[in-house]
PDB file of N, CA and C in Angstrom:
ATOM      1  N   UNK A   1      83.312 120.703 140.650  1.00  0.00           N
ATOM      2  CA  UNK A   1      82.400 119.820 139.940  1.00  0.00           C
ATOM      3  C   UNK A   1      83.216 118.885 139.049  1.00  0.00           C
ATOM      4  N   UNK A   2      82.699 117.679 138.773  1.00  0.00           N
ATOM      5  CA  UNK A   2      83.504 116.647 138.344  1.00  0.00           C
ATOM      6  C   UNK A   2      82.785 116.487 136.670  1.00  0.00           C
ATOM      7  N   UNK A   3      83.578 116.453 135.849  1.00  0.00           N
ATOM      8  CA  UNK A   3      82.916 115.953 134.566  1.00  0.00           C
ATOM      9  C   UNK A   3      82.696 114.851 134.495  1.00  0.00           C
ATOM     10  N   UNK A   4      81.946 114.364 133.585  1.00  0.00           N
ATOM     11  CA  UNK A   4      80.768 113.176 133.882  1.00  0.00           C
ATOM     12  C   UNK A   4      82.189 111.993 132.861  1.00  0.00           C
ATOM     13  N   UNK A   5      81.631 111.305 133.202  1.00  0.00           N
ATOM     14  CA  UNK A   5      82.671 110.149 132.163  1.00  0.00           C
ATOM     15  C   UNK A   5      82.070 110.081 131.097  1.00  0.00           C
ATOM     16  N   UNK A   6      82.625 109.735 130.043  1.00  0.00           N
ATOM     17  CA  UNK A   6      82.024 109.117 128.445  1.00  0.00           C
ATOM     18  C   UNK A   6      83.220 108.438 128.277  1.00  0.00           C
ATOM     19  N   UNK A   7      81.538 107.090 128.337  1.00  0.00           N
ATOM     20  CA  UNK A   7      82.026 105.912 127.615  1.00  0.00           C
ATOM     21  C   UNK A   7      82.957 105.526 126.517  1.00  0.00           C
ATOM     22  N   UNK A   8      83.606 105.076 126.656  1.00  0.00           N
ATOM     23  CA  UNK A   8      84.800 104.513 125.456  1.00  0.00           C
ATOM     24  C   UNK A   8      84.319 103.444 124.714  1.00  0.00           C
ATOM     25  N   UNK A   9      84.443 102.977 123.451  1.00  0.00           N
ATOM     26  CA  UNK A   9      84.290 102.059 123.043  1.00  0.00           C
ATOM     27  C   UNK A   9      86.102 101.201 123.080  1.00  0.00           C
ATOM     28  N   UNK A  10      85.909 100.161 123.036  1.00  0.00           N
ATOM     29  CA  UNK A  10      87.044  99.121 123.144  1.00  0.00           C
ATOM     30  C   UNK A  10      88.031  99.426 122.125  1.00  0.00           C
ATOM     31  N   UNK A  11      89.709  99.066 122.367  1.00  0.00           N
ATOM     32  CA  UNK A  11      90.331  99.692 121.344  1.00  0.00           C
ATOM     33  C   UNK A  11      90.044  98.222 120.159  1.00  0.00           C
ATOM     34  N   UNK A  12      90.264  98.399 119.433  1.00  0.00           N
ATOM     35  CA  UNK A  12      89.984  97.442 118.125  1.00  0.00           C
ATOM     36  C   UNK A  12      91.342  97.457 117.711  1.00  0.00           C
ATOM     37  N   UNK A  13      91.675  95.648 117.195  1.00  0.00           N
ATOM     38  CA  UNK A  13      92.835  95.591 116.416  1.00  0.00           C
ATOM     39  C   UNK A  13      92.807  94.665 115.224  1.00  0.00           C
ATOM     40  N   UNK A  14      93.918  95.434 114.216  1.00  0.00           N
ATOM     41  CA  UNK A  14      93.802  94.593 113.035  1.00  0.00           C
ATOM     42  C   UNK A  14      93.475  93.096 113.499  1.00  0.00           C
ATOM     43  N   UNK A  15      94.266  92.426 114.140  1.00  0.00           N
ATOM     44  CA  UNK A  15      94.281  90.927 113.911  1.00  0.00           C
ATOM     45  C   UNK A  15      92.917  90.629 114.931  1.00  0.00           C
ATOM     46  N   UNK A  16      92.340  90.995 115.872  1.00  0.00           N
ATOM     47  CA  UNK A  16      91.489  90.653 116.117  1.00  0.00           C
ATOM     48  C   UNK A  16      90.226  90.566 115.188  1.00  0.00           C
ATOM     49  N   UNK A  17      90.573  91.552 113.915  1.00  0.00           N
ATOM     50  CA  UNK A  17      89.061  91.648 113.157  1.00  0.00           C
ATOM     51  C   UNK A  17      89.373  90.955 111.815  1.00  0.00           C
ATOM     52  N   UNK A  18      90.574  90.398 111.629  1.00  0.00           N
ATOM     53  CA  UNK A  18      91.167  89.417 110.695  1.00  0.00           C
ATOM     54  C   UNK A  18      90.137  88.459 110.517  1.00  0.00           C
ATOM     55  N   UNK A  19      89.655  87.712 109.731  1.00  0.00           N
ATOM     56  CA  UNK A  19      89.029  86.435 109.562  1.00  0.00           C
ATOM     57  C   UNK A  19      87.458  86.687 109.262  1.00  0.00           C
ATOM     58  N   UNK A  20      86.561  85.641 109.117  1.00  0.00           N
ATOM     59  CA  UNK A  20      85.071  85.662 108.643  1.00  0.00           C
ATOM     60  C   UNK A  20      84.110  86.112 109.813  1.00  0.00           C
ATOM     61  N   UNK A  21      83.426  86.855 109.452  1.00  0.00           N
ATOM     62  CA  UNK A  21      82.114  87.193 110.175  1.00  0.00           C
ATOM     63  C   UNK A  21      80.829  87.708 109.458  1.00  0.00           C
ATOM     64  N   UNK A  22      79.874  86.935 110.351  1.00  0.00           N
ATOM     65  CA  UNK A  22      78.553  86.681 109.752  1.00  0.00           C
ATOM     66  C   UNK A  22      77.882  89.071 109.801  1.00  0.00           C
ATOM     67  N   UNK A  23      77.961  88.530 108.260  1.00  0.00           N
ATOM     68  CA  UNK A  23      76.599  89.875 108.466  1.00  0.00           C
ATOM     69  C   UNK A  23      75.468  90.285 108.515  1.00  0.00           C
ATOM     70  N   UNK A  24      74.655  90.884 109.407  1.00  0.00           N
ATOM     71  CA  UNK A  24      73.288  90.797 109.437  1.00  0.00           C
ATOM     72  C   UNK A  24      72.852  91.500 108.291  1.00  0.00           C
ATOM     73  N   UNK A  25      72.151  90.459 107.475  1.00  0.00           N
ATOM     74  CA  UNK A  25      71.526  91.433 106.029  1.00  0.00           C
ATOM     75  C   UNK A  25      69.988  90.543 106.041  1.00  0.00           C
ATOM     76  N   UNK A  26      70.206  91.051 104.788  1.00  0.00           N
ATOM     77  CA  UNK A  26      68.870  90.348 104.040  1.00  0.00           C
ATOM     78  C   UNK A  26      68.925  89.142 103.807  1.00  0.00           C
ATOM     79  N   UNK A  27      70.321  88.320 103.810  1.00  0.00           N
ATOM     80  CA  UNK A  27      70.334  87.222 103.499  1.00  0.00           C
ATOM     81  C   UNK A  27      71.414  86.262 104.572  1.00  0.00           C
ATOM     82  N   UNK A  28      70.393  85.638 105.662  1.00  0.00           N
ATOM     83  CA  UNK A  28      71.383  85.077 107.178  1.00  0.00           C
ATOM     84  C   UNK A  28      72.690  84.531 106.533  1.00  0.00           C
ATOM     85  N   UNK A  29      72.804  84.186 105.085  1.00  0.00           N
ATOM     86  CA  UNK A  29      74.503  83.335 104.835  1.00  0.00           C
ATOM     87  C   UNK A  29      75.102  84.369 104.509  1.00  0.00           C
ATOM     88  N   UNK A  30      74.968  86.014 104.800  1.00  0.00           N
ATOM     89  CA  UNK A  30      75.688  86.733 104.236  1.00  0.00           C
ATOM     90  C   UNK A  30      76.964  86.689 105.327  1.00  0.00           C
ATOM     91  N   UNK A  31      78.530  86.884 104.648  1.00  0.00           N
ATOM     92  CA  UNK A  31      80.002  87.052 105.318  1.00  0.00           C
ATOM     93  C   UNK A  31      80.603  88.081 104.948  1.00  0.00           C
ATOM     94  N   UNK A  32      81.692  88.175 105.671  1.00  0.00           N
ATOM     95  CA  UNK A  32      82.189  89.166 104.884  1.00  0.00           C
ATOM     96  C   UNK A  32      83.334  88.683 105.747  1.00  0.00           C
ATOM     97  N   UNK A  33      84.850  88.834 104.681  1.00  0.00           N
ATOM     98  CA  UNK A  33      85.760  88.106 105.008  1.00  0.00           C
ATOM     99  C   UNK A  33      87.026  89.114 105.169  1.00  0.00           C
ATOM    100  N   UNK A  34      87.751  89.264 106.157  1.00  0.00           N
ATOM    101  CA  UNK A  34      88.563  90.383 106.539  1.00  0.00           C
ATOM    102  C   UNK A  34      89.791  89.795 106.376  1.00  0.00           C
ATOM    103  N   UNK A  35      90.980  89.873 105.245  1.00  0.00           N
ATOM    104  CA  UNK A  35      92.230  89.278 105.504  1.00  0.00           C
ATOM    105  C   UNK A  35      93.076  90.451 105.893  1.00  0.00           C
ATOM    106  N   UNK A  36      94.156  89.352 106.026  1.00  0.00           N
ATOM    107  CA  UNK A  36      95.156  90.255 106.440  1.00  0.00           C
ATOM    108  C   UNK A  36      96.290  90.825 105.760  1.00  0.00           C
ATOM    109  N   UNK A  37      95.734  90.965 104.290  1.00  0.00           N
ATOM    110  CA  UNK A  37      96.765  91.196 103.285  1.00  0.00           C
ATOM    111  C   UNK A  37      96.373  92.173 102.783  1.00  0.00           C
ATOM    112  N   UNK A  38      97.841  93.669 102.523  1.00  0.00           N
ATOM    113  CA  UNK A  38      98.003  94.832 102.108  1.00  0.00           C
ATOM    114  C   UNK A  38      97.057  95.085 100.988  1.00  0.00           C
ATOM    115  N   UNK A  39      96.109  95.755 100.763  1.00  0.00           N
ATOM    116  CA  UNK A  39      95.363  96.207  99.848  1.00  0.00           C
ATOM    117  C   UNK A  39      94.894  97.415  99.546  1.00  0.00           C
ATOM    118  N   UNK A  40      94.762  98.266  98.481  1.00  0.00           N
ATOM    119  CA  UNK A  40      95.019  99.822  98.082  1.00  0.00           C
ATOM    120  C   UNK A  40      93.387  99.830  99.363  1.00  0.00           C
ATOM    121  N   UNK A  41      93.594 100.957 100.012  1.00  0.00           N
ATOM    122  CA  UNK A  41      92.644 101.034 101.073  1.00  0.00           C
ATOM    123  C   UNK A  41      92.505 101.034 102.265  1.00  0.00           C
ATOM    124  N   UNK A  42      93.911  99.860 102.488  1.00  0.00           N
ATOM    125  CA  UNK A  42      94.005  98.753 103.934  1.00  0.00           C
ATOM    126  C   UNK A  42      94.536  97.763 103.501  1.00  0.00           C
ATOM    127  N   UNK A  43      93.622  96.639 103.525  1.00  0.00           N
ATOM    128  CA  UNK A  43      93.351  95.133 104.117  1.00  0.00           C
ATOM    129  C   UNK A  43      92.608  94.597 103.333  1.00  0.00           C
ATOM    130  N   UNK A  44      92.781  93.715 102.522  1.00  0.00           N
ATOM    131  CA  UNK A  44      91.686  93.105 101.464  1.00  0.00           C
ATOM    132  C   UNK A  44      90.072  92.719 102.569  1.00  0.00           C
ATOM    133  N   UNK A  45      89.343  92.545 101.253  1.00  0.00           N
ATOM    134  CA  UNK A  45      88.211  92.818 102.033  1.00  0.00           C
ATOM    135  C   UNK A  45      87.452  91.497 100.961  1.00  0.00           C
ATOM    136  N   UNK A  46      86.484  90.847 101.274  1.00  0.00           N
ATOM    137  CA  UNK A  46      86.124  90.094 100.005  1.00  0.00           C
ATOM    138  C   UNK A  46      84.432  90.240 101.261  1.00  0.00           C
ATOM    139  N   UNK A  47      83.185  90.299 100.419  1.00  0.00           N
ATOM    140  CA  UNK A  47      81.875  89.535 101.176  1.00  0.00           C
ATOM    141  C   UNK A  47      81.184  88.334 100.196  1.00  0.00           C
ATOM    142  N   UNK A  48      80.113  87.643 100.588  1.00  0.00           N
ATOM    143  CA  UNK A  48      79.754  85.775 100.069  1.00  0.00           C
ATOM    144  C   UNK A  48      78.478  86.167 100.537  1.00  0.00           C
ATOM    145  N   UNK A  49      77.362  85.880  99.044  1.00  0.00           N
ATOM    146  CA  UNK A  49      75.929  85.691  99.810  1.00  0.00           C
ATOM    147  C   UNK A  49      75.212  87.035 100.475  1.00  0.00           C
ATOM    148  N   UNK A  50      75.809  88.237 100.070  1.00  0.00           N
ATOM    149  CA  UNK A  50      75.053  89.471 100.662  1.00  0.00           C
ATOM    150  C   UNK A  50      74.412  89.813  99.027  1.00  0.00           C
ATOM    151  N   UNK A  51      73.249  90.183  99.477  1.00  0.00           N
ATOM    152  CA  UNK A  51      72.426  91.228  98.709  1.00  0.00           C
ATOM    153  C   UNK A  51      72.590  92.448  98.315  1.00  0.00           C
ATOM    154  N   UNK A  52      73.220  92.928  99.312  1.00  0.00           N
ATOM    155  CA  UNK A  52      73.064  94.273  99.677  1.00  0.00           C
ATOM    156  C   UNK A  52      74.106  94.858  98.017  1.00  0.00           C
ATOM    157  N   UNK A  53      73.598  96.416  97.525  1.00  0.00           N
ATOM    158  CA  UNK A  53      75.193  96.367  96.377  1.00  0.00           C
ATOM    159  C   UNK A  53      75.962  97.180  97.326  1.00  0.00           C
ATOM    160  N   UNK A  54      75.844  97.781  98.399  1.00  0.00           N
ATOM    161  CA  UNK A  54      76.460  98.342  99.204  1.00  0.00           C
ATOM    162  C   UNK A  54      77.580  97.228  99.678  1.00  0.00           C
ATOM    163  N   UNK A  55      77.072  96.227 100.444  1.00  0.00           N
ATOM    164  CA  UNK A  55      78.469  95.233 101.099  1.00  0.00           C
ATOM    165  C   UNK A  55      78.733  95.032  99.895  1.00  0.00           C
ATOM    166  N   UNK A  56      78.081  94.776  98.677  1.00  0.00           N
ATOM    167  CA  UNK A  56      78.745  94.314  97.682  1.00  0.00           C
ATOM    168  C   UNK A  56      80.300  94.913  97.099  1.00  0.00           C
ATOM    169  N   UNK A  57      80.660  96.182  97.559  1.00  0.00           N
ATOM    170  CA  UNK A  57      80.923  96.847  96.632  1.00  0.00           C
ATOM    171  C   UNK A  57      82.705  97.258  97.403  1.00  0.00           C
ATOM    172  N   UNK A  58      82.226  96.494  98.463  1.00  0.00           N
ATOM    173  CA  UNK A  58      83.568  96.388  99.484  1.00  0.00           C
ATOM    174  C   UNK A  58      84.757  95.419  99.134  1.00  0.00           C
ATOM    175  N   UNK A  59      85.708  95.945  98.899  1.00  0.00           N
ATOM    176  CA  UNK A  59      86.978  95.516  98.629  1.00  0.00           C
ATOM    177  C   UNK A  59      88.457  95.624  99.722  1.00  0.00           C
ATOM    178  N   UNK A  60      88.017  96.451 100.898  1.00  0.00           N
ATOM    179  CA  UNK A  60      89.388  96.530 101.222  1.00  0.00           C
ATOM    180  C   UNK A  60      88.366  97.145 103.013  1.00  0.00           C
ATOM    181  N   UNK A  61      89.716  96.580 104.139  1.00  0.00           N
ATOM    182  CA  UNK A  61      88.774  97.346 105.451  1.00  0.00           C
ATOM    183  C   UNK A  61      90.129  97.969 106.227  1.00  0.00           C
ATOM    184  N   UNK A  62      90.028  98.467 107.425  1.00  0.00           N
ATOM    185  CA  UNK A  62      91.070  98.884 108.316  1.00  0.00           C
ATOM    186  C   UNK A  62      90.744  99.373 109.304  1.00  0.00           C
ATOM    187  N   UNK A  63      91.191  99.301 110.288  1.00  0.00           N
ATOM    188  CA  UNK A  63      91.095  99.959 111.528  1.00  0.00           C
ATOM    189  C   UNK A  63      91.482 101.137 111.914  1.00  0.00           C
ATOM    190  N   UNK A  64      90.388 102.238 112.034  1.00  0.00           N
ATOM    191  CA  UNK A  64      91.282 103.605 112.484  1.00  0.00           C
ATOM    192  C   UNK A  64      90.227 103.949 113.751  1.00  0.00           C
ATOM    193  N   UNK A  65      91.761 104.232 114.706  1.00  0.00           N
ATOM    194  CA  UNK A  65      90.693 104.504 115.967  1.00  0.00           C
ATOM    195  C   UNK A  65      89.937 103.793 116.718  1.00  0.00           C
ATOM    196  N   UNK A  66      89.222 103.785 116.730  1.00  0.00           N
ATOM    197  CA  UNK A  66      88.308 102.741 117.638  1.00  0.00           C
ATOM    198  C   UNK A  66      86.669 102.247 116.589  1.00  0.00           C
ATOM    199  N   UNK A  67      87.409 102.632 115.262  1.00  0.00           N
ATOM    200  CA  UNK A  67      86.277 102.366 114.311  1.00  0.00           C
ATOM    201  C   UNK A  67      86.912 100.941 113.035  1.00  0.00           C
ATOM    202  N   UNK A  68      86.225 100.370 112.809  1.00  0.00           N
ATOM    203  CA  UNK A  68      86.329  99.317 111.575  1.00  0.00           C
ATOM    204  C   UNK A  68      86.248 100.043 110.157  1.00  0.00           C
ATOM    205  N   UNK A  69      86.554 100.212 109.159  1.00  0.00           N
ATOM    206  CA  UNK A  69      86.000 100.812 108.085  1.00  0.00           C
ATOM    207  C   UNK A  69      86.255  99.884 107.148  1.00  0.00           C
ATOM    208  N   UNK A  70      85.344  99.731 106.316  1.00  0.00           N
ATOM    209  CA  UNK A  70      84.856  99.442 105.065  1.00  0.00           C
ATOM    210  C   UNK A  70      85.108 100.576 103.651  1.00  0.00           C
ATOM    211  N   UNK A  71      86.094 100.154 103.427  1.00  0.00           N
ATOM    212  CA  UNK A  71      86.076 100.532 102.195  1.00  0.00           C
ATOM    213  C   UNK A  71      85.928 100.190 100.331  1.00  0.00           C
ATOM    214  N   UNK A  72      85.406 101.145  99.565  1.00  0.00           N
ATOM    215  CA  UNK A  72      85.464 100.375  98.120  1.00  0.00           C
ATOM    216  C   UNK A  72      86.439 100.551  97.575  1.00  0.00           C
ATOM    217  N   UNK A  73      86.668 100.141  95.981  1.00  0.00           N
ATOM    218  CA  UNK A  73      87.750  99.988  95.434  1.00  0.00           C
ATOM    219  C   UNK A  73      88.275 101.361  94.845  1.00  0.00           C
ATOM    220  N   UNK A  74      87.270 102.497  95.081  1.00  0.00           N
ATOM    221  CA  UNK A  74      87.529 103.861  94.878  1.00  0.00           C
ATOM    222  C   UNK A  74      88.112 104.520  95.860  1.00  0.00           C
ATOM    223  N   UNK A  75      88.076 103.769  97.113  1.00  0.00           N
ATOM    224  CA  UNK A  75      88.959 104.639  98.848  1.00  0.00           C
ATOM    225  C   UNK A  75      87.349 104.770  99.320  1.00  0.00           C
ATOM    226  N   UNK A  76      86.080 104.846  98.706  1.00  0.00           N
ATOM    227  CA  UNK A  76      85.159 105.869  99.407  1.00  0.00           C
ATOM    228  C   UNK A  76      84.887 104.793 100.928  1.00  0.00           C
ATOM    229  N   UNK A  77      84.737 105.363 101.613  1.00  0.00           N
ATOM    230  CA  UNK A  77      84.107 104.728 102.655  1.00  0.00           C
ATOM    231  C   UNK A  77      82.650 104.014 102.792  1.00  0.00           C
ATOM    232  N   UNK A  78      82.675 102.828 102.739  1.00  0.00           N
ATOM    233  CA  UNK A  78      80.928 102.361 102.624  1.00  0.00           C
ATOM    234  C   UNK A  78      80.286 101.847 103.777  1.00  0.00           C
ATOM    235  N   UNK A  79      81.149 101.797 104.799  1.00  0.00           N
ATOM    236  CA  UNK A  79      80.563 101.367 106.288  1.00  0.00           C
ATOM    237  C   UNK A  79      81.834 102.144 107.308  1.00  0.00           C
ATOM    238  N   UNK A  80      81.367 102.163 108.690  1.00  0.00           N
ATOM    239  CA  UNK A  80      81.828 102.317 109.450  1.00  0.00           C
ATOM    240  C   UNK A  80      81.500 101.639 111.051  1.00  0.00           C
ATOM    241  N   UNK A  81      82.369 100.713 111.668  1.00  0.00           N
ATOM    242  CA  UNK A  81      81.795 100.496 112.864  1.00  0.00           C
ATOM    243  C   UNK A  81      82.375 100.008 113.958  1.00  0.00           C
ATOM    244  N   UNK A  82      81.781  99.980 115.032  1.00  0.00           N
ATOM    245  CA  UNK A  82      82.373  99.834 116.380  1.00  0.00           C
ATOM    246  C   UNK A  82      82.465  98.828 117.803  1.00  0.00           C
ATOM    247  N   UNK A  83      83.150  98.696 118.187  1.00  0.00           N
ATOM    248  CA  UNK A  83      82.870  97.643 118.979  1.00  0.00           C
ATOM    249  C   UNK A  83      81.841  97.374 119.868  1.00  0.00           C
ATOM    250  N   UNK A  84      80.810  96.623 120.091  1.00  0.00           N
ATOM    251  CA  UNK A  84      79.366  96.580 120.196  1.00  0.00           C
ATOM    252  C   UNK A  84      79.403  95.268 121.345  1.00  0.00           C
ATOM    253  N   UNK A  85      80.531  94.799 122.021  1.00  0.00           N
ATOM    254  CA  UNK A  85      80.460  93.523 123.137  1.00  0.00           C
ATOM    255  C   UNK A  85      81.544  92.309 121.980  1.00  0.00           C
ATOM    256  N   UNK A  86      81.711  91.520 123.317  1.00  0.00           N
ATOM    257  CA  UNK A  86      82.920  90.138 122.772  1.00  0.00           C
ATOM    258  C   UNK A  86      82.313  89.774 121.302  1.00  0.00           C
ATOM    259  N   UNK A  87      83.173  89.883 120.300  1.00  0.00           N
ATOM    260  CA  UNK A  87      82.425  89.394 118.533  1.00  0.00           C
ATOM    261  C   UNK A  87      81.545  89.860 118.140  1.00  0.00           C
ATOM    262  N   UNK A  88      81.454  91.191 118.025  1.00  0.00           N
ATOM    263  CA  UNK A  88      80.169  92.070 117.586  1.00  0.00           C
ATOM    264  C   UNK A  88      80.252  93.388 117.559  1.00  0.00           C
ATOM    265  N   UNK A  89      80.200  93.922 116.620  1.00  0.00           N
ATOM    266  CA  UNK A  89      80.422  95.128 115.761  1.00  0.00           C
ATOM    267  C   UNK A  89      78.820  95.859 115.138  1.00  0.00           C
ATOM    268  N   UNK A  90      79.254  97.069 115.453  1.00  0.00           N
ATOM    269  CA  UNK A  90      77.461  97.753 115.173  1.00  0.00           C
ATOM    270  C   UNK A  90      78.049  99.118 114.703  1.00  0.00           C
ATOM    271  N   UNK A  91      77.638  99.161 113.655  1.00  0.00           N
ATOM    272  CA  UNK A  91      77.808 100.667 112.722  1.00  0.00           C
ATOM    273  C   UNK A  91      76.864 101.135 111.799  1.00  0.00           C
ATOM    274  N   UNK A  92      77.264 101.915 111.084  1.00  0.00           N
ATOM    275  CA  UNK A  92      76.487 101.915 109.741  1.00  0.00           C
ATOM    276  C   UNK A  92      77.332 102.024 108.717  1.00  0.00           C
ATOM    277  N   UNK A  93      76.062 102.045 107.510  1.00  0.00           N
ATOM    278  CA  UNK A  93      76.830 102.076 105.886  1.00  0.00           C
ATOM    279  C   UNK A  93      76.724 103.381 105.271  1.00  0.00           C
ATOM    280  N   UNK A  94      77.444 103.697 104.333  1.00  0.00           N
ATOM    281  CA  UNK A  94      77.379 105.036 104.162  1.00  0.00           C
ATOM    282  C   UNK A  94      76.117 105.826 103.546  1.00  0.00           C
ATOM    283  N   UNK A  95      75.198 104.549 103.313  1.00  0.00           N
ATOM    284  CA  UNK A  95      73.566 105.175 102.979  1.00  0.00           C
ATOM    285  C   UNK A  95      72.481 105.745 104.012  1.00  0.00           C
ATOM    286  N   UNK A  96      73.151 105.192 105.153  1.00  0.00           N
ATOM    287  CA  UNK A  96      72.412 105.139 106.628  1.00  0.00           C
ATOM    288  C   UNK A  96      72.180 104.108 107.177  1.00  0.00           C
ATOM    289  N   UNK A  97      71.913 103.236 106.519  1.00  0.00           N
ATOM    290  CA  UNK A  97      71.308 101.380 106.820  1.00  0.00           C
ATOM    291  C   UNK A  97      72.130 101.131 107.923  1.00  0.00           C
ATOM    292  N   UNK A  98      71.566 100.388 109.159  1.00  0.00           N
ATOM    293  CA  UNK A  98      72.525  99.693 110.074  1.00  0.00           C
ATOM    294  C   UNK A  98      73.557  98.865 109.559  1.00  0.00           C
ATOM    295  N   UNK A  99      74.381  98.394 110.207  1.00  0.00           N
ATOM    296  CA  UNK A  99      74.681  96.910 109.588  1.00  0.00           C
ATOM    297  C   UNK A  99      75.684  96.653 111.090  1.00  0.00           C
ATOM    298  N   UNK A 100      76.135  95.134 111.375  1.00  0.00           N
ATOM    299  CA  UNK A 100      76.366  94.488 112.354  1.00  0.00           C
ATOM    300  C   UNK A 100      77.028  93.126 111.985  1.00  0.00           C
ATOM    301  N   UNK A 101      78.623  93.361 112.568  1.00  0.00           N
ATOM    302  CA  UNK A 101      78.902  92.067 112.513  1.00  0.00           C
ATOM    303  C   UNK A 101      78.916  90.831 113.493  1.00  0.00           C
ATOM    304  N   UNK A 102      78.855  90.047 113.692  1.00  0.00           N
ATOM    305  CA  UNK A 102      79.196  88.661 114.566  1.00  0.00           C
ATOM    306  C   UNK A 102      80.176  87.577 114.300  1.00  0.00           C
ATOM    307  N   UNK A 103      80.802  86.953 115.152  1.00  0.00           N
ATOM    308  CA  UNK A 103      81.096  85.025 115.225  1.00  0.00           C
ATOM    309  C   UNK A 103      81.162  84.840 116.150  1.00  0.00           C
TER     310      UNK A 103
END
């Protein structure tokens, strides 16, 4: 008998997730801006125009695995997510709330 396959999600890389992408919130101009500079956490992290105090509260991101993470300025983890098709990312936040990136 053959074991069944499971799906992989795509490997994810820093520089591919480098730069601005739109976040689906409460507010369509919400961003969230991924650089590529060393920051206690990762990777500086800055978001523009979100509501949320959750994205708010994000300072730093990184790639582990085949996951994106979001982190605050404490290390805690406030999102997590995954590759979801070409420019699009689908995870959640550490409250439960979806959240989803695009460009």
């Amino acid at each position: 008998m053959v074991a069944p396959t499971v799906p992989t999600a795509p490997s994810i890389s820093r520089e591919a997730m480098a730069g601005t992408w739109t976040v689906a919130s409460d507010n369509p101009d919400c961003r969230i801006i991924l650089a590529f500079t060393k920051w206690s956490g990762g990777y500086r992290a800055a978001t523009r125009r979100c509501n949320s105090e959750e994205l708010g509260s994000v300072t730093a991101w990184d790639v582990k695995g085949d996951s994106v993470i979001l982190v605050d300025s404490n290390g805690s983890q406030v999102a997590s997510l995954y590759s979801a098709g070409p420019e699009r990312y689908d995870g959640s936040m550490a409250g439960g709330a979806a959240i989803s990136f695009t460009r």
